[in-house]
C-alpha atoms as a PDB file:
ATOM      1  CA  UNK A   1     -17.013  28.862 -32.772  1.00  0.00           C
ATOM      2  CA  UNK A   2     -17.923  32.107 -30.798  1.00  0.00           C
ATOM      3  CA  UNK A   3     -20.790  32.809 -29.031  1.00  0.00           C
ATOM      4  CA  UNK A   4     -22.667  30.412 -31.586  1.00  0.00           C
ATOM      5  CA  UNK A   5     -21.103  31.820 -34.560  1.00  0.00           C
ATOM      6  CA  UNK A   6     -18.619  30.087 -36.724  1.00  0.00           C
ATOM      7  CA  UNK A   7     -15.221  31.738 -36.545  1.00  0.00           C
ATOM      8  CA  UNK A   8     -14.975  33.555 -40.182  1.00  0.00           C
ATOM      9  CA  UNK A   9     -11.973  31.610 -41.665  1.00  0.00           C
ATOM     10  CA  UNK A  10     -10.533  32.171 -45.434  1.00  0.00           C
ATOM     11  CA  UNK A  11      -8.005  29.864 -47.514  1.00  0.00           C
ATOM     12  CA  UNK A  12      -6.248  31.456 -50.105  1.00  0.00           C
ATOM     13  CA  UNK A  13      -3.468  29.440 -52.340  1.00  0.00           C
ATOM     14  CA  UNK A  14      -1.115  28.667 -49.174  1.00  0.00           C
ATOM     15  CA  UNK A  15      -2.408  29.940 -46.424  1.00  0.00           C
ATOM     16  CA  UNK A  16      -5.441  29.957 -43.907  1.00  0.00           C
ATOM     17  CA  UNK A  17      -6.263  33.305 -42.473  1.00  0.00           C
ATOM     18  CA  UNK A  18      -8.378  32.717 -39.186  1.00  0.00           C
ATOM     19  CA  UNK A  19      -9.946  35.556 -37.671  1.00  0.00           C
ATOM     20  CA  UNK A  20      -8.981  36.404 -34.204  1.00  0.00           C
ATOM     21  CA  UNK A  21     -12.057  35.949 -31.721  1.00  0.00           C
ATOM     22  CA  UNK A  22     -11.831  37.415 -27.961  1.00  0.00           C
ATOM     23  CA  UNK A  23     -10.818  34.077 -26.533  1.00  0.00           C
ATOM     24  CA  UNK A  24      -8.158  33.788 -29.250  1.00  0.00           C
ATOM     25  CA  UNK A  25      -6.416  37.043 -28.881  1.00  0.00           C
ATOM     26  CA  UNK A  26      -6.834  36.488 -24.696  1.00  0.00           C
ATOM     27  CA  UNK A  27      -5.133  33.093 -25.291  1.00  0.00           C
ATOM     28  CA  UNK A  28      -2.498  34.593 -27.676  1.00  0.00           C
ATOM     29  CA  UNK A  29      -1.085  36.826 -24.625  1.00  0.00           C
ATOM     30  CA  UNK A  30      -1.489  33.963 -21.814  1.00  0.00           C
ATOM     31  CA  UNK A  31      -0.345  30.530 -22.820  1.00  0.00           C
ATOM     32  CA  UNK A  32       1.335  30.454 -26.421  1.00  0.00           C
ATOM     33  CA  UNK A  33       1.010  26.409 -26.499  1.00  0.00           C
ATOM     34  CA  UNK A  34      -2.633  26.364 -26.039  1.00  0.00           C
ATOM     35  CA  UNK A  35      -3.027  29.295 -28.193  1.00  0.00           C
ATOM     36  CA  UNK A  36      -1.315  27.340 -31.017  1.00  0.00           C
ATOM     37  CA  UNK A  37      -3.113  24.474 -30.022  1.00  0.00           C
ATOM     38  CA  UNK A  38      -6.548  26.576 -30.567  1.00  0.00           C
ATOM     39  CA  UNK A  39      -5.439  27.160 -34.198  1.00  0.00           C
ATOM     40  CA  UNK A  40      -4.200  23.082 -34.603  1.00  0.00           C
ATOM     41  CA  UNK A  41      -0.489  24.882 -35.489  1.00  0.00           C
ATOM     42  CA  UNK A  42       3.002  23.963 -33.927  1.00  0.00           C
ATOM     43  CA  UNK A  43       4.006  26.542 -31.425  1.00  0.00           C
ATOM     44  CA  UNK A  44       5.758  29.180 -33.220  1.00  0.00           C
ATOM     45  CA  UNK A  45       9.582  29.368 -32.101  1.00  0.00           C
ATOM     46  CA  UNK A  46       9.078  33.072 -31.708  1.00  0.00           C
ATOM     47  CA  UNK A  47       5.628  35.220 -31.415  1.00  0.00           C
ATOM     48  CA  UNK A  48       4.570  37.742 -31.927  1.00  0.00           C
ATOM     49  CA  UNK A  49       5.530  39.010 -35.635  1.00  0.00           C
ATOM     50  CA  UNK A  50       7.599  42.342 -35.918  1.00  0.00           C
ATOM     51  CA  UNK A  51       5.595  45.384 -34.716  1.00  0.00           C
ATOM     52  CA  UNK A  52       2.642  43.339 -32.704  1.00  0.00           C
ATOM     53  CA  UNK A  53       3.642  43.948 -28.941  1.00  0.00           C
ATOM     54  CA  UNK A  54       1.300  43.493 -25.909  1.00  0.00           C
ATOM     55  CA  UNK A  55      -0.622  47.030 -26.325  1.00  0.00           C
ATOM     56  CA  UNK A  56      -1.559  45.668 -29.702  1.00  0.00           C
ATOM     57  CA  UNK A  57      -2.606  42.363 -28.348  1.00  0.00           C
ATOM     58  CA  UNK A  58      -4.829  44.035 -25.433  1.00  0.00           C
ATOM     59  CA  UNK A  59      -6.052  46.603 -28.195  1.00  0.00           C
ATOM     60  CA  UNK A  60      -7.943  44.018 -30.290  1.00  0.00           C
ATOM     61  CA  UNK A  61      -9.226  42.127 -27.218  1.00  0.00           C
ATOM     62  CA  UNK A  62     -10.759  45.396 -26.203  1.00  0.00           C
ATOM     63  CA  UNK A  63     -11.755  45.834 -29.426  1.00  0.00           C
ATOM     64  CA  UNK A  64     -13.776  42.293 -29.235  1.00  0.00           C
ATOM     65  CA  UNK A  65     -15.390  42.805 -25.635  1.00  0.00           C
ATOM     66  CA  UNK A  66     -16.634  45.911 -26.594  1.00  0.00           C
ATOM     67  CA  UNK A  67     -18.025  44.909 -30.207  1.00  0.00           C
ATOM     68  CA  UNK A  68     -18.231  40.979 -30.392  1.00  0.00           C
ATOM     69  CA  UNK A  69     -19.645  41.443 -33.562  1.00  0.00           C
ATOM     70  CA  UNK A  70     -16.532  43.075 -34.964  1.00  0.00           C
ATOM     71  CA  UNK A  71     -15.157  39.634 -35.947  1.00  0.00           C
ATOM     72  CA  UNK A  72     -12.741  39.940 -38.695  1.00  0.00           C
ATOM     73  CA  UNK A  73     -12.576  43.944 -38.454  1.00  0.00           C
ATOM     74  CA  UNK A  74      -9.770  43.299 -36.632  1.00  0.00           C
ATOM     75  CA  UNK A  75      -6.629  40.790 -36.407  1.00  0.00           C
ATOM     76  CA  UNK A  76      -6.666  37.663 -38.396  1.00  0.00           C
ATOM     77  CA  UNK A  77      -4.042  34.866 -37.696  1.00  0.00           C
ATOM     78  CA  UNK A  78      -2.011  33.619 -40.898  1.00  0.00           C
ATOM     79  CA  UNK A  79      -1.389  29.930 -41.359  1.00  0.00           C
ATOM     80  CA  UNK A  80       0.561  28.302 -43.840  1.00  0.00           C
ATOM     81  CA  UNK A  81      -0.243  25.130 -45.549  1.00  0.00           C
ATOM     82  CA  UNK A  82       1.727  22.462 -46.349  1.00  0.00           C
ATOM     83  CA  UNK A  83       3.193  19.749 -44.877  1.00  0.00           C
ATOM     84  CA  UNK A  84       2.360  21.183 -41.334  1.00  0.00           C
ATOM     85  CA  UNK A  85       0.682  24.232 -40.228  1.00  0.00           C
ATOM     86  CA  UNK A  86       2.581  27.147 -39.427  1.00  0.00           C
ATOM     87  CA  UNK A  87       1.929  30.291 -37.916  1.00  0.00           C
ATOM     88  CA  UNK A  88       3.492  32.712 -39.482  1.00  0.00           C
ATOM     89  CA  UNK A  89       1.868  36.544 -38.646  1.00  0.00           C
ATOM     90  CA  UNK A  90      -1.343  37.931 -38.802  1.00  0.00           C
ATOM     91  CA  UNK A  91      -3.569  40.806 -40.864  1.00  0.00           C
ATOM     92  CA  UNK A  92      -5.984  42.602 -39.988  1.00  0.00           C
ATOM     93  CA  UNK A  93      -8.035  46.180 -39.635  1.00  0.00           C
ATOM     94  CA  UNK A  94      -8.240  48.800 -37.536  1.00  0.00           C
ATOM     95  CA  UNK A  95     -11.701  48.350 -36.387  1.00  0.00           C
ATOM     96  CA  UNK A  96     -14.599  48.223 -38.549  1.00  0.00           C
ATOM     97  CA  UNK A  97     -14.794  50.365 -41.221  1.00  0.00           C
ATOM     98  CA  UNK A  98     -15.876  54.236 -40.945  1.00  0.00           C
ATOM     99  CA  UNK A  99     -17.378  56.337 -43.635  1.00  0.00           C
ATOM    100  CA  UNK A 100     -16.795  53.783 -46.063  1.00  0.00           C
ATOM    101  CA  UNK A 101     -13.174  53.227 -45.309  1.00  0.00           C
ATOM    102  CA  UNK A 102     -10.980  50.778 -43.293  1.00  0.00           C
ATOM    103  CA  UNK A 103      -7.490  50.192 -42.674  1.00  0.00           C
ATOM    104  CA  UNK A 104      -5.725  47.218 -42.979  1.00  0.00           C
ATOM    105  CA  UNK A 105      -2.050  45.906 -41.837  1.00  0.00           C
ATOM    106  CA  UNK A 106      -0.164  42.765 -41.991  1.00  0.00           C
ATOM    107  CA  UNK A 107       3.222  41.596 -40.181  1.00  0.00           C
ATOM    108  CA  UNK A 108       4.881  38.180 -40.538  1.00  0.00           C
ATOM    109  CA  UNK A 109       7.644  36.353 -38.658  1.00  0.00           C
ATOM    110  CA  UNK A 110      11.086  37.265 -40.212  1.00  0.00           C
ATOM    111  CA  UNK A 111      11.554  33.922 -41.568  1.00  0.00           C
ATOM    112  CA  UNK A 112       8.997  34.109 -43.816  1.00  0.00           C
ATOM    113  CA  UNK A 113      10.014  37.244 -45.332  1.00  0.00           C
ATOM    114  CA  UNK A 114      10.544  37.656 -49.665  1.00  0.00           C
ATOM    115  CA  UNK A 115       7.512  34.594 -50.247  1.00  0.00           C
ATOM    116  CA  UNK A 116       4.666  36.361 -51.096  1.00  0.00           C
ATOM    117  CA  UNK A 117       2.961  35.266 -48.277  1.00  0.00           C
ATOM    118  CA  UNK A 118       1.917  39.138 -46.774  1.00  0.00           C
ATOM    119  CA  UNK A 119       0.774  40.115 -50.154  1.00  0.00           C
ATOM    120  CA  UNK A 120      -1.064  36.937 -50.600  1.00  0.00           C
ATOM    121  CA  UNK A 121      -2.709  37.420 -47.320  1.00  0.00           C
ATOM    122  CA  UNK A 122      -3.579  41.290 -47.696  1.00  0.00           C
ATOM    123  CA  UNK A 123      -5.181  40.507 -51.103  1.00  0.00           C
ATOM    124  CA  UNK A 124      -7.380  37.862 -49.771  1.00  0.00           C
ATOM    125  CA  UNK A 125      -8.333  40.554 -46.681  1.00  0.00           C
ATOM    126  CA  UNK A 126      -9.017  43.025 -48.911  1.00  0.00           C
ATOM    127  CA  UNK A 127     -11.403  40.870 -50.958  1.00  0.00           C
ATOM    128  CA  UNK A 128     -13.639  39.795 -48.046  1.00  0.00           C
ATOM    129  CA  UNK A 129     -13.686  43.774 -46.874  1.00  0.00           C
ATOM    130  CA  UNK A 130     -14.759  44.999 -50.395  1.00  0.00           C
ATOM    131  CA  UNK A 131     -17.733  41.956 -50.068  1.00  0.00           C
ATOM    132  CA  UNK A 132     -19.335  44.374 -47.507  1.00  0.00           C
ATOM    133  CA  UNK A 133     -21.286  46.528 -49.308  1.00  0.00           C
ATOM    134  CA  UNK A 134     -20.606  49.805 -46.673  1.00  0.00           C
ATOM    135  CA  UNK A 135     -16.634  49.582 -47.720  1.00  0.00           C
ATOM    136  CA  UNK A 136     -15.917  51.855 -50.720  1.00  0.00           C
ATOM    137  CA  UNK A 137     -11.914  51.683 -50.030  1.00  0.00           C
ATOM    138  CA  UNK A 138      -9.321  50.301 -48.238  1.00  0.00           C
ATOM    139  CA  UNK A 139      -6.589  52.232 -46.708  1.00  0.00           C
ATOM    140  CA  UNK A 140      -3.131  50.942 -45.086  1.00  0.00           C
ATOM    141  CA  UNK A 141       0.180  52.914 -43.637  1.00  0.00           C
ATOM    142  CA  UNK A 142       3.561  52.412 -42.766  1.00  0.00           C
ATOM    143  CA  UNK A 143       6.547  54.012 -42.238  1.00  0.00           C
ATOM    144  CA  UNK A 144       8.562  55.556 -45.354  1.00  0.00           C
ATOM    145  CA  UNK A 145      12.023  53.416 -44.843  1.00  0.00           C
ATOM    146  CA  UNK A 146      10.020  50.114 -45.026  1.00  0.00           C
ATOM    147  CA  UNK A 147      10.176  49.232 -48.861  1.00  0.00           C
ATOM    148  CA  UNK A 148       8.637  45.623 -48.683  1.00  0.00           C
ATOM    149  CA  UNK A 149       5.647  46.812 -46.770  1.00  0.00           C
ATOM    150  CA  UNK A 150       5.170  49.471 -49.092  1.00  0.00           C
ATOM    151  CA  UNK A 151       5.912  46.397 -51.851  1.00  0.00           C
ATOM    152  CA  UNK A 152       3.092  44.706 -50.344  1.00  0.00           C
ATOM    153  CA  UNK A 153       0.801  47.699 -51.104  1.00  0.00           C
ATOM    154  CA  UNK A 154       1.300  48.280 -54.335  1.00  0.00           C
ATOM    155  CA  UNK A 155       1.492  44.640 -55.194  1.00  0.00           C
ATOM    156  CA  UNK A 156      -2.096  44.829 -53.754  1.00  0.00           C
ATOM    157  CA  UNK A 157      -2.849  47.694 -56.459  1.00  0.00           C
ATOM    158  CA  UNK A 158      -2.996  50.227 -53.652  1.00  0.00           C
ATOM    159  CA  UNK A 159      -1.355  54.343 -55.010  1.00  0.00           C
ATOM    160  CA  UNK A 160       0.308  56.186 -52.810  1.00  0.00           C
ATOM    161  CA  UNK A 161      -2.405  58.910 -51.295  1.00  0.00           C
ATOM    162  CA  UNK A 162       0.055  60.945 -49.529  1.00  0.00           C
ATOM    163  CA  UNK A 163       1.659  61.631 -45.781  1.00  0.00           C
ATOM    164  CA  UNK A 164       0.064  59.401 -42.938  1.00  0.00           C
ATOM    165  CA  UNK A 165       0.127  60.200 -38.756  1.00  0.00           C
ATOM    166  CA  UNK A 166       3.330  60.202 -37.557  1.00  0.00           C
ATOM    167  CA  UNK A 167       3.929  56.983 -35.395  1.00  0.00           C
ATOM    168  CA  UNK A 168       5.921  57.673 -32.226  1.00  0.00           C
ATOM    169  CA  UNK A 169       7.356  60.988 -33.899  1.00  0.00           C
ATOM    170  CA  UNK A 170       7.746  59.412 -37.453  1.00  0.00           C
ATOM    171  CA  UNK A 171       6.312  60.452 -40.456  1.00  0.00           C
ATOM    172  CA  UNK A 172       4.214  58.196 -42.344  1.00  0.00           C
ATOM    173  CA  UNK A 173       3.289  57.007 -45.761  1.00  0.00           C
ATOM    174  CA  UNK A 174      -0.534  56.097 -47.000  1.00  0.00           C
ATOM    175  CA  UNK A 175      -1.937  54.132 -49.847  1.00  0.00           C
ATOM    176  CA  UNK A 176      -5.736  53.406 -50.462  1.00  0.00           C
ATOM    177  CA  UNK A 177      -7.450  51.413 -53.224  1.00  0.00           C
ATOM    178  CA  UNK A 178     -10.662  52.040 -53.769  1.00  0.00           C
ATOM    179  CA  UNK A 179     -13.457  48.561 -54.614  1.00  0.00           C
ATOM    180  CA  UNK A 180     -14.051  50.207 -58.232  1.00  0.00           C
ATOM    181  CA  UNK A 181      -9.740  50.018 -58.586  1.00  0.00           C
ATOM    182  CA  UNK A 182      -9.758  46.578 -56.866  1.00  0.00           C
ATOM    183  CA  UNK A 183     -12.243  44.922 -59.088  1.00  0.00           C
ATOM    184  CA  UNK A 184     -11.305  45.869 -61.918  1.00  0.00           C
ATOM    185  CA  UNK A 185      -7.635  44.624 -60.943  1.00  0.00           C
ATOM    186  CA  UNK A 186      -9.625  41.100 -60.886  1.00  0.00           C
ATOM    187  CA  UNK A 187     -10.900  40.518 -64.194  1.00  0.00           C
END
């Protein structure tokens, strides 16, 4: 719980995404074995997952002190299930959605790479955005040489919508998928 509120939590097949929560991410960056012990997981070997450093980290807990309300509009741990709980990466958004629109990423540890799980995890994010009523379409980038995050979007249904913001001088791709696309996908 936060600030009286239950900590939004979804369980898809395998996994348990837990959305990150001020004292969470703040924990995350200062003492890894409490912070696993927070999420009742095994200290992960190695953490964070490819592409997460501390600006990221210290990002989201701004994020949360300025908006405590923004809850699951930004990073969301990923658990797997199964004979013990792992921590294996997190999801998320870039903040809550504007216009309509929000951005979503993902990044496991290597060693769960090629199982489904980021795809299984994006899908299940993208879901609970598209159940707020203000979110017509949900956008996510990466860079152009990374073919299984770009896997990950289309297995999500997202299309390629063209060139994104260069990240530390390199060019970007983008794909969206609107709720209309994403529903339909469902039936």
């Amino acid at each position: 719980m936060t600030g009286g509120r239950i900590t939004p939590r979804l369980s898809p097949r395998r996994l348990e995404l837990i959305a990150a929560t001020e004292t969470t991410a703040a924990m995350e960056m200062r003492d890894l074995g409490r912070f696993a012990a927070l999420l009742e997981v095994r200290e992960p070997d190695r953490w964070p997952p490819p592409l997460n450093d501390e600006s990221s980290q210290r990002w989201y807990i701004e994020l949360l002190r300025r908006d405590p309300e923004a809850v699951g509009w930004g990073l969301w741990y990923v658990v797997a299930l199964g004979r013990e709980r792992q921590l294996i990466g997190n999801v998320g958004f870039k903040g809550r959605p504007a216009g309509g629109t929000c951005e979503i990423g993902y990044s496991l540890l290597p060693a769960f790479h090629g199982r489904g799980y980021a795809t299984e995890a994006a899908r299940q994010l993208i879901t609970w955005a598209f159940r707020d009523e203000a979110v017509t379409e949900v956008r996510a980038e990466t860079l152009p040489t990374l073919a299984p995050s770009i896997r990950v979007m289309e297995k999500c249904g997202m299309r390629f919508i063209g060139d994104g913001i260069p990240e530390e001088g390199q060019p970007t791709v983008r794909y969206a998928i609107t709720k209309e696309e994403f529903m339909s996908r469902r039936r």
